[in-house]
N, C-alpha and C. Protein backbone atom coordinates (compact mmCIF):
# COMPACT_ATOMS: atom_id res chain seq x y z
N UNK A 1 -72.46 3.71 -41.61
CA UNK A 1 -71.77 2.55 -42.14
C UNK A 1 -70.80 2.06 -41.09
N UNK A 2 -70.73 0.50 -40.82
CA UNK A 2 -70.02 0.09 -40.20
C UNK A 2 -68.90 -1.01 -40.39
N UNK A 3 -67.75 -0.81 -40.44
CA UNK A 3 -66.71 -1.73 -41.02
C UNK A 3 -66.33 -2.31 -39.56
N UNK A 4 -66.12 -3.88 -40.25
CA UNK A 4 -65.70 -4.93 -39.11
C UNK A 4 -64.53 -5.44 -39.89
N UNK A 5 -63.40 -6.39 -38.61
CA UNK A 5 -62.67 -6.88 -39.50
C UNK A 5 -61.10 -6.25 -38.64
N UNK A 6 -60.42 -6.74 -39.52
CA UNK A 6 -58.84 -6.31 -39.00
C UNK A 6 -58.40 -5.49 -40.03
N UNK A 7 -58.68 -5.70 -41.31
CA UNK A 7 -58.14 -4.83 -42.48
C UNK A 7 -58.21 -3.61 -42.81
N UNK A 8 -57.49 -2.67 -43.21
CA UNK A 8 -57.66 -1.26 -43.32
C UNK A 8 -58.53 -0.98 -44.61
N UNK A 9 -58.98 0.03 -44.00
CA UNK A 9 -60.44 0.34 -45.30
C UNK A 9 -59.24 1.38 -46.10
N UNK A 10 -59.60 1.03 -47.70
CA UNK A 10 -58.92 1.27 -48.46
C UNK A 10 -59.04 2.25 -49.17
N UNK A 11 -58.67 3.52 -49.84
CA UNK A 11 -59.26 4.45 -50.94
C UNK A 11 -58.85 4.12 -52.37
N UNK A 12 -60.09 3.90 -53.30
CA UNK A 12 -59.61 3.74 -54.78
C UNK A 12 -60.50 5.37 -55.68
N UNK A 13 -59.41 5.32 -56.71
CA UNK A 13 -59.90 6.60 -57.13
C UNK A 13 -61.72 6.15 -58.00
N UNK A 14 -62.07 7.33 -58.33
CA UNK A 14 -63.60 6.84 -59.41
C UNK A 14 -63.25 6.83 -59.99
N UNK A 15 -63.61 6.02 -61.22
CA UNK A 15 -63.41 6.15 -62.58
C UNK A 15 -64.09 6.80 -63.71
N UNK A 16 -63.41 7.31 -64.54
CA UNK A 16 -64.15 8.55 -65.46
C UNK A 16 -64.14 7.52 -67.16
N UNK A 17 -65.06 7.89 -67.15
CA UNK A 17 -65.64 7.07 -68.86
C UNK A 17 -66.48 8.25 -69.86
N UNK A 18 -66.27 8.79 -70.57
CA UNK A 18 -66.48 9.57 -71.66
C UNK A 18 -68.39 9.67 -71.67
N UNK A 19 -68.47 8.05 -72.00
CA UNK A 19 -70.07 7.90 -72.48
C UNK A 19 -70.89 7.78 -71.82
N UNK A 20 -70.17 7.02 -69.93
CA UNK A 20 -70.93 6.52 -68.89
C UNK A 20 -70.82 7.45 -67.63
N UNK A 21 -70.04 8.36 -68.23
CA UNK A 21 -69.82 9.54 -67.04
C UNK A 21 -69.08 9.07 -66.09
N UNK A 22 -68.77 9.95 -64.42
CA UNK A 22 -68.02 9.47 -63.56
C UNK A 22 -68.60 8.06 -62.57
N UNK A 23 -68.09 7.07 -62.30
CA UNK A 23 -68.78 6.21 -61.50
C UNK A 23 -67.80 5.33 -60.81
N UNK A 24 -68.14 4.84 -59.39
CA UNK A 24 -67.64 4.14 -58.47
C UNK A 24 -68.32 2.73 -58.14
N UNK A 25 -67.06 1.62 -58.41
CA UNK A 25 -67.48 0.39 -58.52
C UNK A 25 -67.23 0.07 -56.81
N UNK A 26 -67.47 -1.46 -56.87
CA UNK A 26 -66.76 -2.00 -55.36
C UNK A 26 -67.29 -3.64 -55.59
N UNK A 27 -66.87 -3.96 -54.68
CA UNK A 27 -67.10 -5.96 -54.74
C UNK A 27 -67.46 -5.98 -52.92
N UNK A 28 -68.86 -6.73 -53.16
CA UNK A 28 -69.39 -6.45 -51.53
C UNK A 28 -68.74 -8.19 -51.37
N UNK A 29 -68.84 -8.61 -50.40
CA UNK A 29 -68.59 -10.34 -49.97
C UNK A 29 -69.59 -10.49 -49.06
N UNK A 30 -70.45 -9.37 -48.48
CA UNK A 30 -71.51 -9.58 -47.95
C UNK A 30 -72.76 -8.54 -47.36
N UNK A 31 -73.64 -8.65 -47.28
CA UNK A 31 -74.71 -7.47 -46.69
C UNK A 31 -75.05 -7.77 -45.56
N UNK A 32 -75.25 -7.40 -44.37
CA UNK A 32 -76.56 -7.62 -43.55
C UNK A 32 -77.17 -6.62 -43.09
N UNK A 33 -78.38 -6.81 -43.26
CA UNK A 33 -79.59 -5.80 -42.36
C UNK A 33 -80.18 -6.25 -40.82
N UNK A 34 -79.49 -5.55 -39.91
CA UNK A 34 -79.60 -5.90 -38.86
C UNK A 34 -78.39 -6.82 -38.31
N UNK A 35 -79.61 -8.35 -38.07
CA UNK A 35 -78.28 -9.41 -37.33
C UNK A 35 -78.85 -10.57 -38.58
N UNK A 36 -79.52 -9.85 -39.85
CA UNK A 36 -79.73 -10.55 -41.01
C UNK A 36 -78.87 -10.55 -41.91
N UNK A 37 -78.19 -12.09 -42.67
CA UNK A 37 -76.96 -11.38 -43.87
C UNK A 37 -78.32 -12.10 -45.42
N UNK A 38 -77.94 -11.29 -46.27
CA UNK A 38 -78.72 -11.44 -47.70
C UNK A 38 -78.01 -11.91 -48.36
N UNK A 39 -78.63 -12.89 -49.23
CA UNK A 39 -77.85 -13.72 -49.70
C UNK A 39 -77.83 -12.52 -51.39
N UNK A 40 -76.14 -12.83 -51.80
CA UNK A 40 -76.25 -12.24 -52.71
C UNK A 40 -75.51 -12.54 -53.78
């Protein structure tokens, strides 16, 4: 994995849900594969 950018990569805790078990969200603003970005 490669982070670009000036901003510091951040730690958020997982979140624990009873019915849905433990799970980790995130908000992408973009993908690319290669020198390809996917539209998403």
């Amino acid at each position: 994995v490669e982070f670009f950018g000036t901003q510091e990569v951040e730690q958020t805790p997982m979140k624990a849900n009873a019915a849905q078990g433990t799970f980790y969200t995130l908000t992408l603003d973009y993908i690319n594969v290669g020198n390809n970005r996917l539209n998403i």
